[in-house]
Protein backbone atom coordinates (compact mmCIF):
# COMPACT_ATOMS: atom_id res chain seq x y z
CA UNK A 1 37.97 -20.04 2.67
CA UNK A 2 38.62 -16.41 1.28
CA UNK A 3 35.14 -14.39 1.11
CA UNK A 4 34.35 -13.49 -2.50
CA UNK A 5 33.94 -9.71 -3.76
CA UNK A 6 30.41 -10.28 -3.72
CA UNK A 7 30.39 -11.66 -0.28
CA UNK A 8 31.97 -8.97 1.10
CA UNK A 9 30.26 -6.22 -0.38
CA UNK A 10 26.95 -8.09 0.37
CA UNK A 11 28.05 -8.79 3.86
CA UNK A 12 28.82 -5.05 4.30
CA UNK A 13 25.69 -3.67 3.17
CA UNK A 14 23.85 -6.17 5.37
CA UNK A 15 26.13 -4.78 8.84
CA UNK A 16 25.57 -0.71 8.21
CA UNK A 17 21.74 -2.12 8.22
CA UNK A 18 22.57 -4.20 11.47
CA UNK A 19 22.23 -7.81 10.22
CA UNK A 20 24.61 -10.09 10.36
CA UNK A 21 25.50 -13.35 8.07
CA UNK A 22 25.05 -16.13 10.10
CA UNK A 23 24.82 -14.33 14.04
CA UNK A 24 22.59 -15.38 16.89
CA UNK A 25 19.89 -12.38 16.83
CA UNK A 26 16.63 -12.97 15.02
CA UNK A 27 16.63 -10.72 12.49
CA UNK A 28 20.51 -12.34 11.41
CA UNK A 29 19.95 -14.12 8.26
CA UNK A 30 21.46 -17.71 8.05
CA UNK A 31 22.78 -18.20 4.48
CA UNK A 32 22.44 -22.31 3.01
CA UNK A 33 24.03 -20.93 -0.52
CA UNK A 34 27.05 -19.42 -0.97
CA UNK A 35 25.28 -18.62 -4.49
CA UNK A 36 23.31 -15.95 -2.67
CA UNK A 37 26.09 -13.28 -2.83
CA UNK A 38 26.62 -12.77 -6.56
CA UNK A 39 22.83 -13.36 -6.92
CA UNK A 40 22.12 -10.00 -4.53
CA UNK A 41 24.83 -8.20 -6.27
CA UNK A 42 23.23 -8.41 -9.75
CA UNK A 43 19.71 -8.45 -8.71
CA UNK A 44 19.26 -6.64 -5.54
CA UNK A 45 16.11 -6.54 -4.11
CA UNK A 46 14.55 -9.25 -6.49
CA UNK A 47 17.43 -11.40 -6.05
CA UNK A 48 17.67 -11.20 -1.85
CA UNK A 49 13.59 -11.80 -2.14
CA UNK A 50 14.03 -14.67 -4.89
CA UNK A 51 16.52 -16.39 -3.11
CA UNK A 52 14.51 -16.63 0.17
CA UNK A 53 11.81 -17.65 -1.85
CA UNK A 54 14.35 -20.61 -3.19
CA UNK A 55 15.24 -21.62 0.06
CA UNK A 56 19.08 -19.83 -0.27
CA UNK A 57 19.06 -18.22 3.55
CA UNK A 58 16.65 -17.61 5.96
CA UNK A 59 16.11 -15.33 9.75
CA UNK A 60 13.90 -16.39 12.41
CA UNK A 61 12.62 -12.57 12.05
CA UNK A 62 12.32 -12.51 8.44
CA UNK A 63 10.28 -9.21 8.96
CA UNK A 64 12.49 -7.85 11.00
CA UNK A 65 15.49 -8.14 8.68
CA UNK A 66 13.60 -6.77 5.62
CA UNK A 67 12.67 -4.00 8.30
CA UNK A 68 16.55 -2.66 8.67
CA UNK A 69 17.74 -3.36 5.38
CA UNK A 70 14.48 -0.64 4.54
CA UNK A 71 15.09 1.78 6.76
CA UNK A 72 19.17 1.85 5.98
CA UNK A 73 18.03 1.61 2.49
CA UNK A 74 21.13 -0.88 1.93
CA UNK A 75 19.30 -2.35 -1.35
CA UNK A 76 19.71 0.97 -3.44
CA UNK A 77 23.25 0.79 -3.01
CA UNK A 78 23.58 -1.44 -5.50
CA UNK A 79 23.39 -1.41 -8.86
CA UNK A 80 20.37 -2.55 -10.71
CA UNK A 81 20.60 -5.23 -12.88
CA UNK A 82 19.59 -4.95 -16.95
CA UNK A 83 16.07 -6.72 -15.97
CA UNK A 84 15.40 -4.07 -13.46
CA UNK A 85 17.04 -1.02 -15.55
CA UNK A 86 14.23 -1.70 -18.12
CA UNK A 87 10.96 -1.97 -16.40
CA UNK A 88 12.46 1.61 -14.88
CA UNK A 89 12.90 2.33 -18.76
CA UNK A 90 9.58 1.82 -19.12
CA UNK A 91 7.57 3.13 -16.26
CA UNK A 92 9.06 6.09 -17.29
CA UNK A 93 7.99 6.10 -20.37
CA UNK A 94 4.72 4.25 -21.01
CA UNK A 95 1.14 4.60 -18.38
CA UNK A 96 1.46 1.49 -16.82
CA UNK A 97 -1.89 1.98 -14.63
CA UNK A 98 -4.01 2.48 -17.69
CA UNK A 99 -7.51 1.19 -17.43
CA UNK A 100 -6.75 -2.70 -18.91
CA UNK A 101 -3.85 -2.86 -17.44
CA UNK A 102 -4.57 -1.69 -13.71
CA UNK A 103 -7.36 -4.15 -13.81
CA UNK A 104 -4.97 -6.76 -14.47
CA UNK A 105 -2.71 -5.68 -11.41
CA UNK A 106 -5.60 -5.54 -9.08
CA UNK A 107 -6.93 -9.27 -9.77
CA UNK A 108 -2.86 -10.51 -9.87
CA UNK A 109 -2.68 -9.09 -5.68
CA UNK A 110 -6.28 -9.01 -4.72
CA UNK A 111 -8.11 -11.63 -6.22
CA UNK A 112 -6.23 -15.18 -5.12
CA UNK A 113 -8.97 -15.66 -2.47
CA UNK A 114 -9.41 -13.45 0.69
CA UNK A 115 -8.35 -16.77 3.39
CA UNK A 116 -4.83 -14.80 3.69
CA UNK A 117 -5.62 -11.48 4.11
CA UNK A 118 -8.30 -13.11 6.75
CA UNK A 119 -5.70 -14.21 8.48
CA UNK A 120 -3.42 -11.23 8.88
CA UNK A 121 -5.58 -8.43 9.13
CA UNK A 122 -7.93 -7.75 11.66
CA UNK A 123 -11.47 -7.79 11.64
CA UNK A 124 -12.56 -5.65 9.32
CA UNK A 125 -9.70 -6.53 6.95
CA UNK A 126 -7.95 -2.97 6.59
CA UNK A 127 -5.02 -2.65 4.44
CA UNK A 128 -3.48 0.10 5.43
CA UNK A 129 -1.28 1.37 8.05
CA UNK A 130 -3.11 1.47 11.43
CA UNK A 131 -3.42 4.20 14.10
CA UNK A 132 -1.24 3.28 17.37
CA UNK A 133 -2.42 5.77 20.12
CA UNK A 134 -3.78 3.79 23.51
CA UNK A 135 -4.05 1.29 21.08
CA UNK A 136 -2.94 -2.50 22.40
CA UNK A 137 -3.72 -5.18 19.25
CA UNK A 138 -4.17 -4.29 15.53
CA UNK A 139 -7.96 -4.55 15.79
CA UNK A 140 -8.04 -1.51 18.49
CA UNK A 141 -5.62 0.58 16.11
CA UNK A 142 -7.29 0.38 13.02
CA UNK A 143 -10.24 1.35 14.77
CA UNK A 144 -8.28 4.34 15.71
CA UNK A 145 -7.59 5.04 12.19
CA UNK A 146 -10.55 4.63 11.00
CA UNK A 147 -12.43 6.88 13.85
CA UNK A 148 -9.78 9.46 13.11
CA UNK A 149 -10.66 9.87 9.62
CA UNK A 150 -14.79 10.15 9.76
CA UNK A 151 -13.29 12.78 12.54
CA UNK A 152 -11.31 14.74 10.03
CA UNK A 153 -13.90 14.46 7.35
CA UNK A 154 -16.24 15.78 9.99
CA UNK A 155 -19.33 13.14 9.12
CA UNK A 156 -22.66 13.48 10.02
CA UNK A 157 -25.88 11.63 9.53
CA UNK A 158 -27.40 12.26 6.16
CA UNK A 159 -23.77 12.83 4.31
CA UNK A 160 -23.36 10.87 1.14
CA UNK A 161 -18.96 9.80 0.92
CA UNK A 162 -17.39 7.85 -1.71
CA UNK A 163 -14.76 5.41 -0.82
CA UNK A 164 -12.13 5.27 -3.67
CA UNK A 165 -10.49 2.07 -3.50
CA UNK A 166 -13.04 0.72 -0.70
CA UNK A 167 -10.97 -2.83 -0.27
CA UNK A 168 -13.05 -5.58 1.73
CA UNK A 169 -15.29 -2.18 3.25
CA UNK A 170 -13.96 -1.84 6.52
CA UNK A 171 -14.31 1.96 6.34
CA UNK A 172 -17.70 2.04 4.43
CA UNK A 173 -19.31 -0.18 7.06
CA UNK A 174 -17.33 1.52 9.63
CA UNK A 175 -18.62 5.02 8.54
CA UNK A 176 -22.18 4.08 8.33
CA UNK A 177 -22.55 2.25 11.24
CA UNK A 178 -21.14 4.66 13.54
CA UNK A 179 -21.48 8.01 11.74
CA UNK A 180 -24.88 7.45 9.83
CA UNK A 181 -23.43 8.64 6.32
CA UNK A 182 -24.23 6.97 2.79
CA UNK A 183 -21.32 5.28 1.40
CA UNK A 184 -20.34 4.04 -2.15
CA UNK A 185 -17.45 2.44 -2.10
CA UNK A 186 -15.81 1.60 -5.49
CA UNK A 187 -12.89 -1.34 -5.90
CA UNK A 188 -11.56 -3.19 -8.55
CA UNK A 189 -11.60 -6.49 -7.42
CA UNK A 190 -14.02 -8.71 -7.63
CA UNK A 191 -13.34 -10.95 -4.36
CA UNK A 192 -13.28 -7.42 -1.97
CA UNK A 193 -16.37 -6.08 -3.81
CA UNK A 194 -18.44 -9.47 -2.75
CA UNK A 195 -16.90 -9.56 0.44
CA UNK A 196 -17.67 -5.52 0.76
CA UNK A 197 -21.22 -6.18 -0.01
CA UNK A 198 -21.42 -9.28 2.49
CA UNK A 199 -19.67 -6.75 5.43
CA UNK A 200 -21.80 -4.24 4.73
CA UNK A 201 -25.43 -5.87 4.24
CA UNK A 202 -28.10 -3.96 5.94
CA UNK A 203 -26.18 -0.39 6.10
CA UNK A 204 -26.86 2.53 3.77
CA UNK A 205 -23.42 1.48 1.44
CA UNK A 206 -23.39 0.38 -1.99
CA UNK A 207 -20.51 -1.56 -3.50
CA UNK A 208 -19.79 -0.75 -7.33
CA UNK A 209 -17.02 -2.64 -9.10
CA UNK A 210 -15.60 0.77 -10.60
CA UNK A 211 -12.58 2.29 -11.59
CA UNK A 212 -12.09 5.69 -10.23
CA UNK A 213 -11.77 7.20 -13.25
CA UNK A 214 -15.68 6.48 -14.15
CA UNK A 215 -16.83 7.89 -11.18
CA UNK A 216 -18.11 11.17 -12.33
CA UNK A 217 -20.17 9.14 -14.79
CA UNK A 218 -21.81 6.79 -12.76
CA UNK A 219 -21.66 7.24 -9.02
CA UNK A 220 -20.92 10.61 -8.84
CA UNK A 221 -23.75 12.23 -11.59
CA UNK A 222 -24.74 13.98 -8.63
CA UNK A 223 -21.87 15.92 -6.29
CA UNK A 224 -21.35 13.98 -2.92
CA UNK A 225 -20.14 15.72 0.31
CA UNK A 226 -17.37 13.75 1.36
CA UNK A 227 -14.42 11.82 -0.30
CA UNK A 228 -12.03 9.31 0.97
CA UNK A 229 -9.67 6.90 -0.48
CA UNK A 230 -7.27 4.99 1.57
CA UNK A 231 -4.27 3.05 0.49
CA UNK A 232 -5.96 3.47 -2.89
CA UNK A 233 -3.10 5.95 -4.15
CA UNK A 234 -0.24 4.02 -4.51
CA UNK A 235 -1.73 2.11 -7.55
CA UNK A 236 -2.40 5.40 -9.02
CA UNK A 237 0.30 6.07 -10.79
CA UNK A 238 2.64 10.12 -11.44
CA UNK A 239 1.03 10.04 -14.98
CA UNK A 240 -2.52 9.71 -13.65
CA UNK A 241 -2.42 11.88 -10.49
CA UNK A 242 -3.88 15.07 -12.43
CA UNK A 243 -6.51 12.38 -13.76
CA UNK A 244 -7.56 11.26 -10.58
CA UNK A 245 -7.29 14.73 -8.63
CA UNK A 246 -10.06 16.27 -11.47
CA UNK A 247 -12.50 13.42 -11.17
CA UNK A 248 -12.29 14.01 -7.38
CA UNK A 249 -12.87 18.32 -7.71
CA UNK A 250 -15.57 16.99 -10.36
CA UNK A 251 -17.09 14.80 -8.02
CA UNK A 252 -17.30 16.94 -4.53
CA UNK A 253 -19.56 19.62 -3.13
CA UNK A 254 -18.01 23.44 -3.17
CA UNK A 255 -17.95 22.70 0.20
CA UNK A 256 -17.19 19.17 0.25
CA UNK A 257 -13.93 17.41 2.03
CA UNK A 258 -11.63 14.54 0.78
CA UNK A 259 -9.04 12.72 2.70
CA UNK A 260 -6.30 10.98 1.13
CA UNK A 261 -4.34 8.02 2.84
CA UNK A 262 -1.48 7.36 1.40
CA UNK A 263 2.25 5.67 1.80
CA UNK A 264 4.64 8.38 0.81
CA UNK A 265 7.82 9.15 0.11
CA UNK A 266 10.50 11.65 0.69
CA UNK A 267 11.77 11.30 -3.42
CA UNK A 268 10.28 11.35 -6.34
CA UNK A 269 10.12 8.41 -8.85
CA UNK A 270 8.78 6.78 -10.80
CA UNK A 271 9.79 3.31 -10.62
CA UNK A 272 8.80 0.61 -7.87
CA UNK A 273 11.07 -1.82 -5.98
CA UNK A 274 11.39 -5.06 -8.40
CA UNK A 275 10.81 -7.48 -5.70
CA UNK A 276 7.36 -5.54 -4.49
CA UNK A 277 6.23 -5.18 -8.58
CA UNK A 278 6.72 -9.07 -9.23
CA UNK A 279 5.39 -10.28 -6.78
CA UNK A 280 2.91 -7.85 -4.35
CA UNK A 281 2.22 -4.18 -5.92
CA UNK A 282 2.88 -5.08 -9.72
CA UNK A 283 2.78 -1.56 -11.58
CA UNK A 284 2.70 0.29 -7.80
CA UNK A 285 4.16 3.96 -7.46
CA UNK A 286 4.68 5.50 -3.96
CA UNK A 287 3.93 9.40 -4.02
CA UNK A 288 6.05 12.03 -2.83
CA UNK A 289 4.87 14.65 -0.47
CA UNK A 290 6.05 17.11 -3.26
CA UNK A 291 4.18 15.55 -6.33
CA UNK A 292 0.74 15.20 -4.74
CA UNK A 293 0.82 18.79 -3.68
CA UNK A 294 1.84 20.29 -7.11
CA UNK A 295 -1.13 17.59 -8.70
CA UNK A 296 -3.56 18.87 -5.79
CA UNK A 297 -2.43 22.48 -6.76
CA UNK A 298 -2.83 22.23 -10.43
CA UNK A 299 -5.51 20.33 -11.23
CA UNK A 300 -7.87 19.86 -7.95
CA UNK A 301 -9.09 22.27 -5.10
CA UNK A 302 -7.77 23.83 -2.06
CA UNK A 303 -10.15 21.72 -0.02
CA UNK A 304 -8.73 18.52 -1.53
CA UNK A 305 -5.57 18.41 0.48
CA UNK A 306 -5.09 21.51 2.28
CA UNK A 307 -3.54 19.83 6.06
CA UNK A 308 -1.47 17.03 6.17
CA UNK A 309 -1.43 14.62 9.57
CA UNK A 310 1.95 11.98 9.20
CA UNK A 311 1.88 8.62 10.53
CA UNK A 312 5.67 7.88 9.74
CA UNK A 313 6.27 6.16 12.94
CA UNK A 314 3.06 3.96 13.92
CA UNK A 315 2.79 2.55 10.43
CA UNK A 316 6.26 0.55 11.33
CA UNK A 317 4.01 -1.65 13.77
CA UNK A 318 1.24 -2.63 11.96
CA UNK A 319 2.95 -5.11 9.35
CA UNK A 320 6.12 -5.99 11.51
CA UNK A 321 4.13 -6.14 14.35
CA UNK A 322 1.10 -6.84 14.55
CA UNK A 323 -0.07 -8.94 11.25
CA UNK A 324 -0.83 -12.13 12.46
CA UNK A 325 2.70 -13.97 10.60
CA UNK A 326 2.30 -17.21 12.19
CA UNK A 327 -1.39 -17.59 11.14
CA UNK A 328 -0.44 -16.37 7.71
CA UNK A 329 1.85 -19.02 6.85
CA UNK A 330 0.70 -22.36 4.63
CA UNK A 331 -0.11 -25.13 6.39
């Protein structure tokens, strides 16, 4: 039977990111609809993650396909469709990590229970890239990252830190158990606050359900000496990056530090990929290099992010390696 247009474009895309339709390695994708083709073509992303979703093709490697068709960045070859065009439209246009709004993001990812994340992350349920260096399972690497971090922030007993975006408090308890410092960590959601508070009981860390942008009201009426906020940025927003920069120069000692962990980007934009918005990171933004520097520049300190440490290539193996896949899945 002749191959479509769609086919073969969609076919072609899929080979310059090494996966083949229908081949023997793992991360080939076996197609069970021939409907898939057009479906990719006027969707991209959302349509290649809907129709997995629908049962349309499948890999034994699922994470490893997704993996290569990343990295080659095959997706953004084609053309959006009018669906994606607009919600482009409009993140351009419109704040769409206002307060009400962000809130509503947060509980959409974060708040469907915590079994899940249990089951995928390690430990002390860190959601964030992990730190690979004479590092052997997840639980050892994010270890790394967090020791790395108190390191650069150069904690001490007695310091008082605020943990923007805290998630389940793997760094707050973390921090204080090994580095004596006061932590308040601030979050969003309601199911990692509760869990926070459980992980941390009996340490010097309080758990506020905050948003950032109230910190210099509540806990920050007096200046603290540390800041960190990891994996916190990306749900930030461009239009509230000079918001969030001032409440953290507001916030911190004259001679304070912050560290920001962040996914990044090599472009600026200011849209999100429509398969991640729907259904992960709704309303998510990755930052470029080049816009947190001119935010930091204009409307923070020196101090806030003055060196720059990149963890381009051990990030790669903490979710297509080492999140626990099988455990995740339903029973």
């Amino acid at each position: 039977m002749a191959r479509t247009r769609a086919e073969r474009l969609v076919r072609t895309l899929l080979e310059s990111a090494g996966v083949a339709v229908d081949g023997p390695a793992r991360h080939d994708i076996q197609v069970h609809n021939p409907a898939l083709y057009p479906r990719i073509v006027r969707h991209g992303s959302l349509g290649l993650g809907e129709a997995y979703m629908d049962g349309w093709w499948d890999a034994d490697a699922v994470n490893q396909t997704i993996a290569r068709i990343l990295a080659e960045r095959a997706q953004q070859q084609l053309s959006p469709g009018l669906r994606e065009r607009a919600h482009t439209t409009i993140a351009y246009l419109w704040n769409l990590q206002g307060r009400i709004r962000a809130r509503h993001a947060v509980a959409a990812h974060y708040d469907t229970g915590n079994e899940l994340f249990r089951r995928m992350l390690d430990p002390l349920m860190n959601y964030s890239c992990a730190y690979w260096a004479n590092a052997e399972d997840l639980a050892q690497a994010q270890r790394n990252k967090l020791d790395l971090i108190c390191r650069k922030l150069e904690l001490r007993p007695g310091l008082k830190v605020v943990d923007i975006g805290c998630g389940w408090g793997g760094f707050s308890r973390y921090a204080a158990e090994h580095y004596g410092v006061e932590v308040t960590g601030i979050t969003l959601s309601r199911e990692q606050a509760n869990y926070a508070r459980d992980l941390c009981r009996g340490l010097p860390v309080t758990i506020e359900l905050r948003d950032y942008r109230d910190l210099a009201k509540h806990a920050c009426d007096v200046p603290v000496d540390r800041i960190v906020s990891i994996g916190m940025f990306e749900h930030v927003g461009v239009r509230n990056y000079p918001t969030f920069m001032r409440v953290a120069a507001r916030c911190l000692q004259p001679d304070g530090l912050m560290l920001l962990h962040t996914i990044g980007s090599l472009e600026s934009s200011r849209g999100n990929d429509p398969w991640l918005d729907k259904y992960i990171f709704p309303d998510g933004q990755l930052p470029s290099t080049a816009r947190c520097a001119d935010t930091e520049t204009s409307h923070g300190r020196d101090k806030l992010m003055s060196r720059h440490h990149d963890l381009h290539g051990p990030w790669r193996q903490t979710p297509s390696i080492s999140w626990h896949w099988p455990d995740s899945a339903p029973n």
